[in-house]
N, C-alpha and C. Protein backbone atom coordinates (compact mmCIF):
# COMPACT_ATOMS: atom_id res chain seq x y z
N UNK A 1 -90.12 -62.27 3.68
CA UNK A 1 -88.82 -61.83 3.21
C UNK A 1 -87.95 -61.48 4.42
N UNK A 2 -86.86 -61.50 4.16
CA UNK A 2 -85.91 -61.37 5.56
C UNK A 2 -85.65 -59.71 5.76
N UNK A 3 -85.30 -59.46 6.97
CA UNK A 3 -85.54 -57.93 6.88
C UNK A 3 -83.62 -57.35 6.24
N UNK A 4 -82.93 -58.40 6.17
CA UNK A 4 -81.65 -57.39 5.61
C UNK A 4 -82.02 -57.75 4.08
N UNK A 5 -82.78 -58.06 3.66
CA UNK A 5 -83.16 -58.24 1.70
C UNK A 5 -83.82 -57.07 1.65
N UNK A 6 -84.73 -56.49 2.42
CA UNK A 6 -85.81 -55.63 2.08
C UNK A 6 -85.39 -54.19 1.69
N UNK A 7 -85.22 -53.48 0.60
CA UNK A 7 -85.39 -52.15 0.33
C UNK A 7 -83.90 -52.05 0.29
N UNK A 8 -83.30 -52.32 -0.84
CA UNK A 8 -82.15 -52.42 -0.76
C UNK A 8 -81.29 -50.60 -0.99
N UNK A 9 -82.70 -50.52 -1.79
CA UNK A 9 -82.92 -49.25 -2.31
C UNK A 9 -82.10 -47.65 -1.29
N UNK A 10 -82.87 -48.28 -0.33
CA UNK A 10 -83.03 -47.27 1.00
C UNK A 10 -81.62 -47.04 1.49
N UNK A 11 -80.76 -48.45 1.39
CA UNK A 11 -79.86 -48.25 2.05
C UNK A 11 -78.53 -47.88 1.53
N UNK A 12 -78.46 -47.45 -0.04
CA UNK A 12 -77.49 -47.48 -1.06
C UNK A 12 -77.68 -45.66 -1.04
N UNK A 13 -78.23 -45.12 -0.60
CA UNK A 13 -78.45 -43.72 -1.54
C UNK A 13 -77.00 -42.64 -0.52
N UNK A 14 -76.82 -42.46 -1.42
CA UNK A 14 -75.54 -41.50 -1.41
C UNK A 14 -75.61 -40.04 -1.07
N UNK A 15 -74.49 -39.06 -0.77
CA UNK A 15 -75.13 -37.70 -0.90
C UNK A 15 -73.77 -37.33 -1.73
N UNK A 16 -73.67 -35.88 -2.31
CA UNK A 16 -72.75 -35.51 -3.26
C UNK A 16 -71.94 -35.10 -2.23
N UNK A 17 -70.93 -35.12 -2.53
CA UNK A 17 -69.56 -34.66 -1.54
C UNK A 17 -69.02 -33.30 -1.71
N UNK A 18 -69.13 -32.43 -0.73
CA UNK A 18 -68.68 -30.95 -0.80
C UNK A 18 -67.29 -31.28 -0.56
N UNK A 19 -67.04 -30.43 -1.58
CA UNK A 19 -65.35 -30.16 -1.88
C UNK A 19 -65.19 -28.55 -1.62
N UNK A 20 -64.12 -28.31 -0.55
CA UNK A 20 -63.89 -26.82 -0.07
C UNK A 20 -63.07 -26.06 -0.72
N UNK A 21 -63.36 -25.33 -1.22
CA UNK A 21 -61.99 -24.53 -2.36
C UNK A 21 -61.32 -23.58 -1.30
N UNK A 22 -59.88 -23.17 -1.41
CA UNK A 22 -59.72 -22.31 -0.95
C UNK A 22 -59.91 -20.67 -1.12
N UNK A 23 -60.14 -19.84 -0.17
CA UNK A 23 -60.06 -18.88 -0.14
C UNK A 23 -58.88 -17.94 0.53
N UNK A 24 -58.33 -17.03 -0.76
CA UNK A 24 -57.30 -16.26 -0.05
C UNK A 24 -57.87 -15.71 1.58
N UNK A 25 -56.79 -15.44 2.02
CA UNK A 25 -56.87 -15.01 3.12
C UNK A 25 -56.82 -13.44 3.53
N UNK A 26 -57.31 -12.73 4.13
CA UNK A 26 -57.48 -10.91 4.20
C UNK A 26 -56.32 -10.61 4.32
N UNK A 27 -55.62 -11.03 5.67
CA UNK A 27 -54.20 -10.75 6.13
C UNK A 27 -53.24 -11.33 5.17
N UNK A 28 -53.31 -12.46 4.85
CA UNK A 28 -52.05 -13.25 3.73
C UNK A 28 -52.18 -12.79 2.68
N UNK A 29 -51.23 -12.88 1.97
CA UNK A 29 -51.02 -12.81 0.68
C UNK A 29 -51.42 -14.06 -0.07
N UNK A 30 -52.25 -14.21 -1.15
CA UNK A 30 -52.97 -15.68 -1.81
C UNK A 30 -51.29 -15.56 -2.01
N UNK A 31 -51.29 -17.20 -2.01
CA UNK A 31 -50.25 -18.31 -2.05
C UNK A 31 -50.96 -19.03 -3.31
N UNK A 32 -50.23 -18.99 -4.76
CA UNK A 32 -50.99 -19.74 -5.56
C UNK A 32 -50.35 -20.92 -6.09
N UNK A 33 -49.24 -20.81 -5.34
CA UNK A 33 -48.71 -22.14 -5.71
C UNK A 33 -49.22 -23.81 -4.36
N UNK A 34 -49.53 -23.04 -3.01
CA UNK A 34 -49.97 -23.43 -2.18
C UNK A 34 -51.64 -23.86 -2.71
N UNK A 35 -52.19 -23.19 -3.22
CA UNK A 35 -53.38 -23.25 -3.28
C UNK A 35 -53.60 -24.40 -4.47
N UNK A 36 -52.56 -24.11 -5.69
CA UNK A 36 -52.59 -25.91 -6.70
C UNK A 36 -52.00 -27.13 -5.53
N UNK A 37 -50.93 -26.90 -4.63
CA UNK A 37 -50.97 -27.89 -3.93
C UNK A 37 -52.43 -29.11 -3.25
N UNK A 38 -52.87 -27.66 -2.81
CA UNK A 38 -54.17 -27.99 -1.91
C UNK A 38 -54.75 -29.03 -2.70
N UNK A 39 -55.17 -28.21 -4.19
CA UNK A 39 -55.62 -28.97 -5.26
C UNK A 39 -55.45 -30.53 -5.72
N UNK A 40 -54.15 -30.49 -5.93
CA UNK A 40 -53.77 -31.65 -5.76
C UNK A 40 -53.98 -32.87 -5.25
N UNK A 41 -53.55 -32.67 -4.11
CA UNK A 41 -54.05 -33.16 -2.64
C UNK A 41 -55.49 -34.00 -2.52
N UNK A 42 -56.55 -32.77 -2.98
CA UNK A 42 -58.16 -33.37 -2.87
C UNK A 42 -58.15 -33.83 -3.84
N UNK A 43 -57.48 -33.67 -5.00
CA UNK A 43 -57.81 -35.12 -6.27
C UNK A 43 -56.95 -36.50 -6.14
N UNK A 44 -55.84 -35.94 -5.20
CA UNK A 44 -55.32 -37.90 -4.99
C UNK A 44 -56.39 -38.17 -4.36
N UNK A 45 -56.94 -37.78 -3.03
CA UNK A 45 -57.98 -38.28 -2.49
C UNK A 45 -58.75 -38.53 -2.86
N UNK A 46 -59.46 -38.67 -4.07
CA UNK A 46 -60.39 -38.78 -4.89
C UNK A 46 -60.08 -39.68 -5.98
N UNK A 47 -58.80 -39.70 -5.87
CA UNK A 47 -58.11 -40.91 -7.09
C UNK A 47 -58.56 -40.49 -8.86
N UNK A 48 -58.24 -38.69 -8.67
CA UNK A 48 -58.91 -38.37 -9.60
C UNK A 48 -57.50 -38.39 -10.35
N UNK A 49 -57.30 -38.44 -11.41
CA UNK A 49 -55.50 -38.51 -11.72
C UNK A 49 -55.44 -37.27 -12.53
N UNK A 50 -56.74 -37.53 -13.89
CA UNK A 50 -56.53 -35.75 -14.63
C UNK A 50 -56.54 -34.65 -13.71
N UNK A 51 -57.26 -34.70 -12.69
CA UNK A 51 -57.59 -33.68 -11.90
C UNK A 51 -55.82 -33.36 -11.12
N UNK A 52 -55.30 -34.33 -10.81
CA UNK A 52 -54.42 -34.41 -10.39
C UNK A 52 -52.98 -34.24 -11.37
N UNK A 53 -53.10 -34.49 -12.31
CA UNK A 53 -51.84 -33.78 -13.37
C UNK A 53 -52.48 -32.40 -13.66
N UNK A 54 -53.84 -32.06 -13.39
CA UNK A 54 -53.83 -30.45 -14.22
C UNK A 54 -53.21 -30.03 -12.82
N UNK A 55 -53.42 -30.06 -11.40
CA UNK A 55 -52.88 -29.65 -10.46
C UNK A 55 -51.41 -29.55 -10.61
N UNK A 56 -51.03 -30.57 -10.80
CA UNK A 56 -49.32 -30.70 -11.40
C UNK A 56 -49.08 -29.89 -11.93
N UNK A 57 -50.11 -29.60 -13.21
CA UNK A 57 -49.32 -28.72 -14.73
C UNK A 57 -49.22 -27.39 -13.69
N UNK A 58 -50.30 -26.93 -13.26
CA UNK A 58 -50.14 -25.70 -12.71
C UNK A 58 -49.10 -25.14 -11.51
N UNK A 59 -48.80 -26.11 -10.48
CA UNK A 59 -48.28 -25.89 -9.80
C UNK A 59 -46.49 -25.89 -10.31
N UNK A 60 -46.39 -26.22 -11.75
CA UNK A 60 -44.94 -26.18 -12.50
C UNK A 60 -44.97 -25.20 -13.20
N UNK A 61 -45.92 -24.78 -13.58
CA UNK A 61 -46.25 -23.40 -14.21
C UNK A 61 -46.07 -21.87 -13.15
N UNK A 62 -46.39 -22.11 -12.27
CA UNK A 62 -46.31 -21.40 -11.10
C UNK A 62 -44.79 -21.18 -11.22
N UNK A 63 -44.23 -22.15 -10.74
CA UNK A 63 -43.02 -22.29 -10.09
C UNK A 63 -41.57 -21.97 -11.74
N UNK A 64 -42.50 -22.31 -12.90
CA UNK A 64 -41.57 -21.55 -13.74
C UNK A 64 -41.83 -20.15 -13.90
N UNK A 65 -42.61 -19.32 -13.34
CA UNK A 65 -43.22 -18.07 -13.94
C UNK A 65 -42.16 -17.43 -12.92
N UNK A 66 -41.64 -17.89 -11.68
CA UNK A 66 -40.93 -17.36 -11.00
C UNK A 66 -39.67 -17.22 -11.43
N UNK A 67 -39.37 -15.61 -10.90
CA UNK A 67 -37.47 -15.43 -11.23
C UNK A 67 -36.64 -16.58 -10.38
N UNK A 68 -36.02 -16.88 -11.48
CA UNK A 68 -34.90 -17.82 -11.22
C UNK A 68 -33.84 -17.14 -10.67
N UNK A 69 -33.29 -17.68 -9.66
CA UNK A 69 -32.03 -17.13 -9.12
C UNK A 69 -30.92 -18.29 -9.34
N UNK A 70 -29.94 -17.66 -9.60
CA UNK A 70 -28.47 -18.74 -9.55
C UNK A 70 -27.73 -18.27 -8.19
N UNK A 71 -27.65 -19.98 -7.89
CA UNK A 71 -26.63 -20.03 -6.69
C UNK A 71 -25.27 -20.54 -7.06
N UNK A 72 -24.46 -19.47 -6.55
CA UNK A 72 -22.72 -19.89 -6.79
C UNK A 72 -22.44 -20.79 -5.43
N UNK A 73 -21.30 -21.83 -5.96
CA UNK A 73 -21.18 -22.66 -5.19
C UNK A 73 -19.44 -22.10 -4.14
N UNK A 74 -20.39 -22.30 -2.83
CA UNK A 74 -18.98 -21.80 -2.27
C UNK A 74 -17.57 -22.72 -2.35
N UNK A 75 -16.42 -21.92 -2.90
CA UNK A 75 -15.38 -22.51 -3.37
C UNK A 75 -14.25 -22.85 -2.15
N UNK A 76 -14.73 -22.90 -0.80
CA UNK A 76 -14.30 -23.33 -0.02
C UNK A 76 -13.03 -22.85 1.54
């Protein structure tokens, strides 16, 4: 048998992929809209897409939970 046929087995095996979550920081203030970003981010990379719209949902959720401010437009 030729030696690139042999044990095809051996050469396919995979390992599971550590994914790093973030951790707030002591000094910072958790950033949680930063932190669905992050999220995000490692599921395009992953070409995960649900993973990647729940990142979405949240990071719009975030960003509506915040006070809205109105800006007047300077009249010149």
């Amino acid at each position: 048998m030729l030696p690139f046929l042999k044990d095809l087995k051996e050469a396919s095996v995979s390992a599971p992929v550590d994914v790093k979550k973030r951790e707030p920081d002591e000094e910072m203030e958790y950033d949680a809209l930063e932190s669905a970003m992050e999220d995000f981010c490692h599921a395009e990379e992953r070409k995960d897409y649900q993973a990647m719209a729940e990142a979405f949902r949240a990071a719009f959720e975030i960003l509506e939970s915040e006070p809205h401010q109105e800006y007047e437009e300077d009249e010149g």
